[in-house]
C-alpha atoms as a PDB file:
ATOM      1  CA  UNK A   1     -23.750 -27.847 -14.877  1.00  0.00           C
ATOM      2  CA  UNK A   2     -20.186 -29.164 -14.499  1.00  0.00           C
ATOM      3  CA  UNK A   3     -17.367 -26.903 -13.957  1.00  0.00           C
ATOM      4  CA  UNK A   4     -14.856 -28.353 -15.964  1.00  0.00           C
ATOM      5  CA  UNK A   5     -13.137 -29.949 -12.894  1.00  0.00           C
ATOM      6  CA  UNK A   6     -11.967 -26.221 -11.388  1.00  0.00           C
ATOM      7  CA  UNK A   7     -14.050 -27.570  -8.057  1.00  0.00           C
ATOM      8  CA  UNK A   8     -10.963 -29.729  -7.275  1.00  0.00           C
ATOM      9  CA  UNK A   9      -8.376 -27.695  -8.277  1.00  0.00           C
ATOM     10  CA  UNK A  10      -9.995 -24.733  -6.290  1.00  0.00           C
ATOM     11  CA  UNK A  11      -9.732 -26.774  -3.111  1.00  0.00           C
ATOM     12  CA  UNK A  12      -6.190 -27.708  -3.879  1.00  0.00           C
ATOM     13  CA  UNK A  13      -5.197 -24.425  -3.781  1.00  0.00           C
ATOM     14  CA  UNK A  14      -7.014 -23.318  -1.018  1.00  0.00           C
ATOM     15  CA  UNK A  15      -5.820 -25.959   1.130  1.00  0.00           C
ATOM     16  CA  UNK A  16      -2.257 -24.817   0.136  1.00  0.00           C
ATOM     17  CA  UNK A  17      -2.525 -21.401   0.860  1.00  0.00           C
ATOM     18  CA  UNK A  18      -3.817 -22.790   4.082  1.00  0.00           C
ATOM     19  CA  UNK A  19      -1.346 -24.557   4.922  1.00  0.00           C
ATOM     20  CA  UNK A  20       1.624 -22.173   3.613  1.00  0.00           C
ATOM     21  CA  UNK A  21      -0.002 -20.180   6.428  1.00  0.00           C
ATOM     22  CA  UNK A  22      -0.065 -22.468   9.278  1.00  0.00           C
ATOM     23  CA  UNK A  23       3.337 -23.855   8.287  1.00  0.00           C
ATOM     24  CA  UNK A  24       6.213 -21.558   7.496  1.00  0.00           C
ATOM     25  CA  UNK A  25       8.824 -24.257   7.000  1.00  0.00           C
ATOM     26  CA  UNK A  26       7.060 -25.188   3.918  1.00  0.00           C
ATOM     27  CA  UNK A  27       5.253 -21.906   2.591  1.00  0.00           C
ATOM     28  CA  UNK A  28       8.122 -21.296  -0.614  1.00  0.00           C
ATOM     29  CA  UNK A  29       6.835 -24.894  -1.682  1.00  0.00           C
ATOM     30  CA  UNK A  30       3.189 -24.594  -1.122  1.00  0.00           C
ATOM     31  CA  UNK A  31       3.287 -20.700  -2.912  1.00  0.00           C
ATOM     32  CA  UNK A  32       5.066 -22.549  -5.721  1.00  0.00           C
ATOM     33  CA  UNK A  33       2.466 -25.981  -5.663  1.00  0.00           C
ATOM     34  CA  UNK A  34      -0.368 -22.955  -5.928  1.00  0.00           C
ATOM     35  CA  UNK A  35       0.760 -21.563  -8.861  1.00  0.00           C
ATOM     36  CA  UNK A  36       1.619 -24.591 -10.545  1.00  0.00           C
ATOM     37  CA  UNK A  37      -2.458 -25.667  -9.675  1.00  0.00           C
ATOM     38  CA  UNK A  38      -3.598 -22.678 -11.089  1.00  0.00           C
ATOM     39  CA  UNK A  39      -2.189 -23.465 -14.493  1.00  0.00           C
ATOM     40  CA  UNK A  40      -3.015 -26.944 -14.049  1.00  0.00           C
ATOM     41  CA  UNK A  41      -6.244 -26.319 -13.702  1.00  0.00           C
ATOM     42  CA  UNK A  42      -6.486 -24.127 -16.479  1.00  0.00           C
ATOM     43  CA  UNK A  43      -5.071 -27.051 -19.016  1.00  0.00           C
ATOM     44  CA  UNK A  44      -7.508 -29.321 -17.422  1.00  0.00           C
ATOM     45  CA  UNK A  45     -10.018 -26.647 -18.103  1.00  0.00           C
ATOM     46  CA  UNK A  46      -8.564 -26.387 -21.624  1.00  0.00           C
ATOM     47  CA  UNK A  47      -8.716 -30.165 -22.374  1.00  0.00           C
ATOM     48  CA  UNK A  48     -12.012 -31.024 -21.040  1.00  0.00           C
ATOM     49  CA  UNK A  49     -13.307 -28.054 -23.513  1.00  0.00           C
ATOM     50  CA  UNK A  50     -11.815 -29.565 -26.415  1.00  0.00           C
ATOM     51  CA  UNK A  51     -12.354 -33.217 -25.806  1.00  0.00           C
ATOM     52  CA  UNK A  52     -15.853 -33.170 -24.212  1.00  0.00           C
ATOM     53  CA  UNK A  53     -17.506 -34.728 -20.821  1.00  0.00           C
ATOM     54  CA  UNK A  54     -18.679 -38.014 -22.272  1.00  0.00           C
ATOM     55  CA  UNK A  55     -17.147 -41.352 -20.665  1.00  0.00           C
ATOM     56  CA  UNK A  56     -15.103 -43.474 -22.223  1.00  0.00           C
ATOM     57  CA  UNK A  57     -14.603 -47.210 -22.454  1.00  0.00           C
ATOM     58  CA  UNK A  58     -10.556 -48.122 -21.076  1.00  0.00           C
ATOM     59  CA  UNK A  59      -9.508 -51.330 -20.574  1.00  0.00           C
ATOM     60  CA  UNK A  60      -7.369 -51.538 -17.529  1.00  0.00           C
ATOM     61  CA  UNK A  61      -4.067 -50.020 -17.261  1.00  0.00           C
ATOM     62  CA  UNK A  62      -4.418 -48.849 -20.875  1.00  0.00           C
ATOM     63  CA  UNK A  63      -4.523 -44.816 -20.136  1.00  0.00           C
ATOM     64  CA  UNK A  64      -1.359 -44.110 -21.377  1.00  0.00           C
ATOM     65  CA  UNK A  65      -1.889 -45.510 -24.978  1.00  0.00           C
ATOM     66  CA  UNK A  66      -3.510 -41.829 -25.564  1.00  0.00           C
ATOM     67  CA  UNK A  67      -1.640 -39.135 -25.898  1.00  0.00           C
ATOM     68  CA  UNK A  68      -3.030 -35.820 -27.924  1.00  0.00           C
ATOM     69  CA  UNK A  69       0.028 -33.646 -28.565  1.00  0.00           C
ATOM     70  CA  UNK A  70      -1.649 -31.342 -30.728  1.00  0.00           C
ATOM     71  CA  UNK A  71      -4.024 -30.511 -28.456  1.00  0.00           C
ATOM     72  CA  UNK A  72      -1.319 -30.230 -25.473  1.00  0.00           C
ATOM     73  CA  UNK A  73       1.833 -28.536 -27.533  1.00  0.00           C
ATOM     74  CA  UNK A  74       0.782 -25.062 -27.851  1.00  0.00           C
ATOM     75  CA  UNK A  75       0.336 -24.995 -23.397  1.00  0.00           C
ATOM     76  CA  UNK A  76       3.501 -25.999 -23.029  1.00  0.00           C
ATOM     77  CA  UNK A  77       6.104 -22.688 -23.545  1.00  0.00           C
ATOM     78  CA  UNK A  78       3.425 -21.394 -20.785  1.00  0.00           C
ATOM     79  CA  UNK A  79       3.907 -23.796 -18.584  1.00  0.00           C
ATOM     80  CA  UNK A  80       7.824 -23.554 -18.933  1.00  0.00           C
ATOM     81  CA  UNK A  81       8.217 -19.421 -18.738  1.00  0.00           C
ATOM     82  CA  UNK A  82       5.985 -20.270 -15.338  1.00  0.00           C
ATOM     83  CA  UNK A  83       8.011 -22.949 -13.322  1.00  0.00           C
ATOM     84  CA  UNK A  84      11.425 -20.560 -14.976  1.00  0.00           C
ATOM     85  CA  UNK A  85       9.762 -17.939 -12.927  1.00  0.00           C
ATOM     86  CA  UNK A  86       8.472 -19.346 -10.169  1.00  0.00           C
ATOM     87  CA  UNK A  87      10.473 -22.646  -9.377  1.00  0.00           C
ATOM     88  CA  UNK A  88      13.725 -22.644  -7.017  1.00  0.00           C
ATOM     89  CA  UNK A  89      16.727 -21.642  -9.298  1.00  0.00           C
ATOM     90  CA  UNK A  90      17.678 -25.081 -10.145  1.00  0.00           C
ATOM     91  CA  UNK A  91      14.200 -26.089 -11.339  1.00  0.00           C
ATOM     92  CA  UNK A  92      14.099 -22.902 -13.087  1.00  0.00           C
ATOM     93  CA  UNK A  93      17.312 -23.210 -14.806  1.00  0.00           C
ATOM     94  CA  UNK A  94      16.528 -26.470 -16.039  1.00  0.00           C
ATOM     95  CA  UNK A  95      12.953 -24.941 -17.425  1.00  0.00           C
ATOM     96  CA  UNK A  96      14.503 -22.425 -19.100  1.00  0.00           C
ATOM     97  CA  UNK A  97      17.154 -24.648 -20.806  1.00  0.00           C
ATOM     98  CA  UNK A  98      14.372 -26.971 -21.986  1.00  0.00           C
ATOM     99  CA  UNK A  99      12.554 -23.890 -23.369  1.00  0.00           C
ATOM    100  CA  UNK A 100      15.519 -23.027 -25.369  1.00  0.00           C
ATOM    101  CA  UNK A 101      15.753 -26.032 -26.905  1.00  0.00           C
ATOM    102  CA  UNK A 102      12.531 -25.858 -28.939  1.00  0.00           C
ATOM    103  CA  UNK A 103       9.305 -27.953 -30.108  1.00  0.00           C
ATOM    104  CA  UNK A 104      10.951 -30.898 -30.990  1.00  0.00           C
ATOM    105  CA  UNK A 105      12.789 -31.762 -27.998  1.00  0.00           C
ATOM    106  CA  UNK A 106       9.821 -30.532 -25.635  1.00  0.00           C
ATOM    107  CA  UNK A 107       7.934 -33.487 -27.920  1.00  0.00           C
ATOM    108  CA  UNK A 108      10.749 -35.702 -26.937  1.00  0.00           C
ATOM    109  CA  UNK A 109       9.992 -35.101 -23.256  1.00  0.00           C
ATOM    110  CA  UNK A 110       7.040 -35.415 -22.978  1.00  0.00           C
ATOM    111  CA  UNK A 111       6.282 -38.746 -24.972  1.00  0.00           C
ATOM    112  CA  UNK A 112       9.223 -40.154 -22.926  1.00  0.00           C
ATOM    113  CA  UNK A 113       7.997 -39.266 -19.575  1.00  0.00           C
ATOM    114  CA  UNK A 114       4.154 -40.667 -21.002  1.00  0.00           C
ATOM    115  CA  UNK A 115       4.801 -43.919 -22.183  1.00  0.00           C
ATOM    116  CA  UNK A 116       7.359 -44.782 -19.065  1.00  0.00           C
ATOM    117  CA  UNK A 117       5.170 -46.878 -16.941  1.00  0.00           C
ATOM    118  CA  UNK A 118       5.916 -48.120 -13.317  1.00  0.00           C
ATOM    119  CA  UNK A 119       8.972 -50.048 -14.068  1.00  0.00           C
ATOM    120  CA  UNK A 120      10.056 -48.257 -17.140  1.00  0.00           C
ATOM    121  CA  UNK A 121      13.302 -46.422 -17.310  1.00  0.00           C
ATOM    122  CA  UNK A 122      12.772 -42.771 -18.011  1.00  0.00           C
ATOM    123  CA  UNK A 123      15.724 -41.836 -20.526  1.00  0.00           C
ATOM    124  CA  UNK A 124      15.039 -37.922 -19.184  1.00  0.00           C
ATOM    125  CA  UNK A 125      17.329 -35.613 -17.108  1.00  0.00           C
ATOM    126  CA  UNK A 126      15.888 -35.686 -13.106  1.00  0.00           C
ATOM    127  CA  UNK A 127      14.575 -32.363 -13.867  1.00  0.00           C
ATOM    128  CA  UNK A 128      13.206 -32.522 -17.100  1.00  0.00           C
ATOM    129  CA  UNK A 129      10.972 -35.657 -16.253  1.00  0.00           C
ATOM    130  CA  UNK A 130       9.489 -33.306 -13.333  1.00  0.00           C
ATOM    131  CA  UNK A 131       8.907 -30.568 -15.807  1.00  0.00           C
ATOM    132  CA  UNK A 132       6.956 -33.329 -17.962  1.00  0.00           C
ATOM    133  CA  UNK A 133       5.205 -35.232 -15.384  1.00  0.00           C
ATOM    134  CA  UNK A 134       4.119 -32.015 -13.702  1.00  0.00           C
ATOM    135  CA  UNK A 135       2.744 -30.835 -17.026  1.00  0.00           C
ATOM    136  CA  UNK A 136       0.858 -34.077 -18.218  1.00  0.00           C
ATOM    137  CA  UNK A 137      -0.790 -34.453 -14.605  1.00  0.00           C
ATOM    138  CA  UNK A 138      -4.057 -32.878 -15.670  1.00  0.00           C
ATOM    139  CA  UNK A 139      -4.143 -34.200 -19.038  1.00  0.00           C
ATOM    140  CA  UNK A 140      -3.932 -37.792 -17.028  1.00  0.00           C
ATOM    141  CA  UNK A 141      -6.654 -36.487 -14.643  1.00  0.00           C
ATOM    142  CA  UNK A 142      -9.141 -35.401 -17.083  1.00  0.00           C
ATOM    143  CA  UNK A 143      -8.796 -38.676 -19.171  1.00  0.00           C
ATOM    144  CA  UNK A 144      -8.973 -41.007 -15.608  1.00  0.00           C
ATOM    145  CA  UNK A 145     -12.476 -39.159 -14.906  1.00  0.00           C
ATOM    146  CA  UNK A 146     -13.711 -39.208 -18.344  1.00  0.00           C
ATOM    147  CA  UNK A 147     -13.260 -42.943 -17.925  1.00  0.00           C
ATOM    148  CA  UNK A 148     -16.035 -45.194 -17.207  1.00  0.00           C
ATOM    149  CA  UNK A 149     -15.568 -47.253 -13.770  1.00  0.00           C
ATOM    150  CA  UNK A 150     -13.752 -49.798 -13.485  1.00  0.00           C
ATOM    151  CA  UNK A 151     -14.621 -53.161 -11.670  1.00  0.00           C
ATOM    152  CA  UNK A 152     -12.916 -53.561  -7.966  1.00  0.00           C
ATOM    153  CA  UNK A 153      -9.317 -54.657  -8.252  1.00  0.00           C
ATOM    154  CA  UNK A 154      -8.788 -58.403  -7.123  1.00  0.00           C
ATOM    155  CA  UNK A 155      -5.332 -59.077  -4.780  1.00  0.00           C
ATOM    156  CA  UNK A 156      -3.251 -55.812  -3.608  1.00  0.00           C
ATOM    157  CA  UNK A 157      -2.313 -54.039  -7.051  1.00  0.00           C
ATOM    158  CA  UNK A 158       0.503 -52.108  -6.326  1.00  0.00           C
ATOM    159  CA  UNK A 159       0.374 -49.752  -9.352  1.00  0.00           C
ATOM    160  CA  UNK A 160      -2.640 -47.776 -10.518  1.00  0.00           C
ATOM    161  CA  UNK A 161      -5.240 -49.767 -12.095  1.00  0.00           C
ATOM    162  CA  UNK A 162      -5.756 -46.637 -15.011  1.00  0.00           C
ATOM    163  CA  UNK A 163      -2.402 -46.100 -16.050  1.00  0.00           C
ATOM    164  CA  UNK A 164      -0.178 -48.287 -14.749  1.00  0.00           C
ATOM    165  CA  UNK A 165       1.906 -45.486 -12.608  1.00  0.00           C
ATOM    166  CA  UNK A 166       3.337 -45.556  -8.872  1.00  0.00           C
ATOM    167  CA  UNK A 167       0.951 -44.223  -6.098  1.00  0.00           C
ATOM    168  CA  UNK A 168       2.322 -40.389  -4.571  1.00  0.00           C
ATOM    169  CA  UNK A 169       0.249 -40.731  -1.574  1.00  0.00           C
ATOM    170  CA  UNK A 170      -2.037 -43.161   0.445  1.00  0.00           C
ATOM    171  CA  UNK A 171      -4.835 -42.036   2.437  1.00  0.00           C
ATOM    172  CA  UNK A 172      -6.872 -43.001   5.258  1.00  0.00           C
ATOM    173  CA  UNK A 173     -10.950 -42.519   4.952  1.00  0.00           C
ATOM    174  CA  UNK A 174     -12.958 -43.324   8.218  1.00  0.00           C
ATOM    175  CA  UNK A 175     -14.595 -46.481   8.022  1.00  0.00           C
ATOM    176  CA  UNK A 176     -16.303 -48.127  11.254  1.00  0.00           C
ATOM    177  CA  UNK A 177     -14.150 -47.377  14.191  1.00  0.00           C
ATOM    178  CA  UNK A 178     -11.330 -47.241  11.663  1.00  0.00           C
ATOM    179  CA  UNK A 179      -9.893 -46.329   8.447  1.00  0.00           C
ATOM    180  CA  UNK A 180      -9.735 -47.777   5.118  1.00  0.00           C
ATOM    181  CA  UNK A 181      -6.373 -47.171   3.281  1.00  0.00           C
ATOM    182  CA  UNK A 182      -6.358 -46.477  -0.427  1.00  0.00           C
ATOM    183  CA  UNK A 183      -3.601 -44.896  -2.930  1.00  0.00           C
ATOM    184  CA  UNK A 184      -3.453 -42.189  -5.117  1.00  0.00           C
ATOM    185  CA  UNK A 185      -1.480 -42.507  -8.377  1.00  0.00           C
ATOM    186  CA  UNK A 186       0.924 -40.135  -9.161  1.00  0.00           C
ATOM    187  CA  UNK A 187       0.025 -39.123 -12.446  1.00  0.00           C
ATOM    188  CA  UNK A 188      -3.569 -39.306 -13.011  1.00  0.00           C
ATOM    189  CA  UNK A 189      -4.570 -39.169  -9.298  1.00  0.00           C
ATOM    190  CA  UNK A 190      -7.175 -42.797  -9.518  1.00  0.00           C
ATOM    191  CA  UNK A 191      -7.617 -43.668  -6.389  1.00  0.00           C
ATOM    192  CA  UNK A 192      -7.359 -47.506  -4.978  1.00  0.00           C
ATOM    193  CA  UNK A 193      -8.185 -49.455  -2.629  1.00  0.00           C
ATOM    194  CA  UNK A 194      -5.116 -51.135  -0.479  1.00  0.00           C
ATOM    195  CA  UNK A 195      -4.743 -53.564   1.945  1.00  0.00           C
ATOM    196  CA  UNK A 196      -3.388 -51.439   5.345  1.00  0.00           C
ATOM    197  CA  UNK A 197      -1.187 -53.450   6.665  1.00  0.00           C
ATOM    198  CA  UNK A 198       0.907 -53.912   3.172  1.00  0.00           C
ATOM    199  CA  UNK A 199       3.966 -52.364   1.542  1.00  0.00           C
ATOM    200  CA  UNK A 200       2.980 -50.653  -1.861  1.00  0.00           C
ATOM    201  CA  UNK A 201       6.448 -50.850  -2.927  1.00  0.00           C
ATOM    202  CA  UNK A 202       7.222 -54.433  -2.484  1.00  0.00           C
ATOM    203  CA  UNK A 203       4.699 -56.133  -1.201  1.00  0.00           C
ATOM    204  CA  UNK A 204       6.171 -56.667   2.615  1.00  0.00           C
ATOM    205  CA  UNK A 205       3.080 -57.617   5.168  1.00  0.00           C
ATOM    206  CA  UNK A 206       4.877 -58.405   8.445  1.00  0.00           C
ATOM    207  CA  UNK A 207       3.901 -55.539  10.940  1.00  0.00           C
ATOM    208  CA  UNK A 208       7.322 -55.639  12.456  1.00  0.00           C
ATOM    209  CA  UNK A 209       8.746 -54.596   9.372  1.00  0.00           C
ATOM    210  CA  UNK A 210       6.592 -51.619   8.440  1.00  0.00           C
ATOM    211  CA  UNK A 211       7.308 -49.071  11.009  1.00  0.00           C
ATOM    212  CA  UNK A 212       4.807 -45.911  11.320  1.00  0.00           C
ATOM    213  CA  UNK A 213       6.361 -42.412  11.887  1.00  0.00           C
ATOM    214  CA  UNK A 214       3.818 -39.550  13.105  1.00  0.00           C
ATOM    215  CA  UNK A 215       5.390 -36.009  13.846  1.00  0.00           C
ATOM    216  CA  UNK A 216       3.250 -33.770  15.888  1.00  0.00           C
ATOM    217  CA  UNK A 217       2.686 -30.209  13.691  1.00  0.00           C
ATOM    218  CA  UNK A 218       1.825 -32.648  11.330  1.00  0.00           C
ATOM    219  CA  UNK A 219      -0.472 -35.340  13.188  1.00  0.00           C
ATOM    220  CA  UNK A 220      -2.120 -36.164  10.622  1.00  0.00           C
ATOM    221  CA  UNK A 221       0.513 -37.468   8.095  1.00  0.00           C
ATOM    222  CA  UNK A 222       1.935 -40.814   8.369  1.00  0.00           C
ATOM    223  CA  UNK A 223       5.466 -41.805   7.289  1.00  0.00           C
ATOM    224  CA  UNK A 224       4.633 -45.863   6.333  1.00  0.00           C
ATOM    225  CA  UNK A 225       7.991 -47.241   6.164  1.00  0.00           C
ATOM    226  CA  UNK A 226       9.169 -50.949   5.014  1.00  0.00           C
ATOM    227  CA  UNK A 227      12.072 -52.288   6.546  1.00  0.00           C
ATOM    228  CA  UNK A 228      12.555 -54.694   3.907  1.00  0.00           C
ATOM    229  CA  UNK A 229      12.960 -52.563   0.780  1.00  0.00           C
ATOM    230  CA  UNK A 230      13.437 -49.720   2.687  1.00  0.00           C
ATOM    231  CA  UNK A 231      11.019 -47.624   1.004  1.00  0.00           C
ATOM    232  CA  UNK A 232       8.097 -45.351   2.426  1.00  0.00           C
ATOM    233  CA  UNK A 233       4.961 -43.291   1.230  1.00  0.00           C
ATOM    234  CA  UNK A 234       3.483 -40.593   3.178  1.00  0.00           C
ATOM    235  CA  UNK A 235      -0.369 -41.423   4.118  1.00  0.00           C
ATOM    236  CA  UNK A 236      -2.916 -38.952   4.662  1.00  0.00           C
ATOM    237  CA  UNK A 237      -5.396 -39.892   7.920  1.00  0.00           C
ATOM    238  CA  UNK A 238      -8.842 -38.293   7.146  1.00  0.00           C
ATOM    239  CA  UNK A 239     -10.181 -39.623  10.561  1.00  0.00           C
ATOM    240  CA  UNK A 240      -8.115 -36.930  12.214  1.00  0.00           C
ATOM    241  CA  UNK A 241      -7.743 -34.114   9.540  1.00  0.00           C
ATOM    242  CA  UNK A 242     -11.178 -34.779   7.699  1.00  0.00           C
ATOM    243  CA  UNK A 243     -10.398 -30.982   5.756  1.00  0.00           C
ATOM    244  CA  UNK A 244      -6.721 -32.377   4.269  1.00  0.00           C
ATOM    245  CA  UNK A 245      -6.367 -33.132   0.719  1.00  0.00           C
ATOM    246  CA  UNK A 246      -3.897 -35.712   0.206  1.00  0.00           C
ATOM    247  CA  UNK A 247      -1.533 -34.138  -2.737  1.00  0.00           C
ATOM    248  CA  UNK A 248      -1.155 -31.164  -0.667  1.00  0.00           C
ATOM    249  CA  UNK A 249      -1.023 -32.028   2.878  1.00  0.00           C
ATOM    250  CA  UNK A 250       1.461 -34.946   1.230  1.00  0.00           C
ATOM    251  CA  UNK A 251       3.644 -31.560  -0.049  1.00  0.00           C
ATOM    252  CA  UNK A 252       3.653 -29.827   3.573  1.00  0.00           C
ATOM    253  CA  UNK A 253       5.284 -32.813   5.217  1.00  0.00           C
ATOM    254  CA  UNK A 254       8.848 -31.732   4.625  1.00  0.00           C
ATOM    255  CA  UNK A 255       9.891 -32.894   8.493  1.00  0.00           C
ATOM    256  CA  UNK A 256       8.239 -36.375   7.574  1.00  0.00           C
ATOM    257  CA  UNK A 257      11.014 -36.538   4.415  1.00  0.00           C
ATOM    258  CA  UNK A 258      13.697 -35.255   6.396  1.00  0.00           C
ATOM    259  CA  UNK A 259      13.080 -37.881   9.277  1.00  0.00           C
ATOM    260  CA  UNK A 260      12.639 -40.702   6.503  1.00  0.00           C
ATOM    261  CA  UNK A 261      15.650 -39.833   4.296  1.00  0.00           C
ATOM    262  CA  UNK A 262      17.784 -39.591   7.779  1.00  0.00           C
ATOM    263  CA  UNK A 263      16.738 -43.178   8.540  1.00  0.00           C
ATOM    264  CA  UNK A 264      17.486 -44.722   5.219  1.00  0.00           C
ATOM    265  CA  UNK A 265      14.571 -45.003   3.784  1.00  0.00           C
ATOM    266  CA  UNK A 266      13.807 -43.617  -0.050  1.00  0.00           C
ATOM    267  CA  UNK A 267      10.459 -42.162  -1.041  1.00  0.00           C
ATOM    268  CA  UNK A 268       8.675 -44.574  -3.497  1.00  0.00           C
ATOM    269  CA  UNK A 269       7.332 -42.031  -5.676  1.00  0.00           C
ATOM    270  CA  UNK A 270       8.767 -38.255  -5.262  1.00  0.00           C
ATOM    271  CA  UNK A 271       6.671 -35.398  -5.258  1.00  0.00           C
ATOM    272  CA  UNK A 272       6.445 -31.809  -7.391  1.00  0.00           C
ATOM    273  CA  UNK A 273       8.958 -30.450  -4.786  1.00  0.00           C
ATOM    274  CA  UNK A 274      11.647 -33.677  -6.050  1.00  0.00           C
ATOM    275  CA  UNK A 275      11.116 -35.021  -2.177  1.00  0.00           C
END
């Protein structure tokens, strides 16, 4: 019997309270992450009941032509009185504002934040296309694994073969001797295979321009940096930390920002925490 995707979200929240523990410089953002999860995975919950476990046929890239706001409206005051309680005052503020501004405009928000693809502008305040993508996460999940397979990507796409969006975090899986490096999309969290030795953001391959930062409370998690856009994504290695999950342990990794913003470099995708 399936469990309406809860395993997942369970273990997402575990591993944050885990890690709040064994990491006090980012506890206030994991306690936040776990209550954020634990709504999440009650709209996932919510959607899969209403739409069903049977696979569907999507062409490539074409995730985001869906969009069922009458099934996802009536979540969303929820979700706002939550992050207004929960989320550091600025976050909070912003929630609550949104919240007073009714139906319509929450409509507005999210549509906008939906149909903005990789290299679409967003036309949404910094906080209020958070709020959305935050919300519309699980929505995005539930329809990526209610999709049926795709076929292997050809080249080194850069975006996510489902819905066209940015990769949050890469990750490392053993392989061999090694480990095979694959991305995880920001909204709908497909994973995809990568080439290592590659820069997601633009496409950079020389090894001398894609330096590797590694602090050590965090061994695990991998600043990969490009010295030619100056852009980096934080990668999860599974070959030393096989009990991470990669959206979390990504979260955790505040002194990997803080190192990365101090040398210049810009995250390619930010994360619920806006870092």
């Amino acid at each position: 019997m399936r469990d309406g995707g809860s395993g997942k979200w369970d273990q997402r929240i575990q591993r944050a309270s885990a890690l709040a523990a064994a990491h006090p410089f980012a506890s206030e953002g994991l306690r936040f992450y776990e209550r954020i999860a634990g709504f999440q995975r009650s709209l996932y919950a919510n959607v899969a009941a209403a739409l069903g476990d049977d696979q569907e046929a999507r062409p490539p890239g074409s995730l985001r032509e869906e969009l069922d706001l009458f099934l996802l409206l009536p979540s969303f005051p929820g979700f706002l009185a939550l992050v207004e309680a929960a989320a550091p005052a600025p976050l909070s503020r912003s929630a609550a504002e949104l919240g007073a501004r009714g139906a319509a405009r929450w409509q507005e928000v999210l549509i906008e934040l939906w149909r903005a693809g990789s290299d679409a502008p967003v036309e949404l305040a910094a906080a209020e296309a958070l709020i959305a993508w935050t919300y519309l996460q699980p929505y995005a999940e539930y329809l990526a694994d209610h999709s049926e397979q795709l076929a292997a990507a050809t080249g080194t796409p850069d975006v996510c073969p489902r819905c066209s969006g940015r990769p949050q975090v890469g990750v490392l899986r053993p392989l061999g001797d090694g480990g095979k490096r694959s991305l995880i999309c920001a909204l709908c969290a497909t994973e995809w295979e990568y080439r290592r030795l590659v820069c997601p953001a633009c496409g950079e391959e020389g090894v001398d321009k894609l330096p590797v930062y590694v602090a050590e409370e965090l061994a695990h998690v991998r600043v990969e940096a490009c010295d030619t856009c100056h852009h980096y994504i934080k990668t999860i290695d599974l070959t030393k930390d096989g009990r991470a999950v990669p959206v979390v342990d990504e979260l955790a990794a505040i002194p990997l920002s803080l190192w990365a913003e101090e040398h210049g470099y810009a995250k390619l995708r930010t994360n619920l925490l806006g870092i």
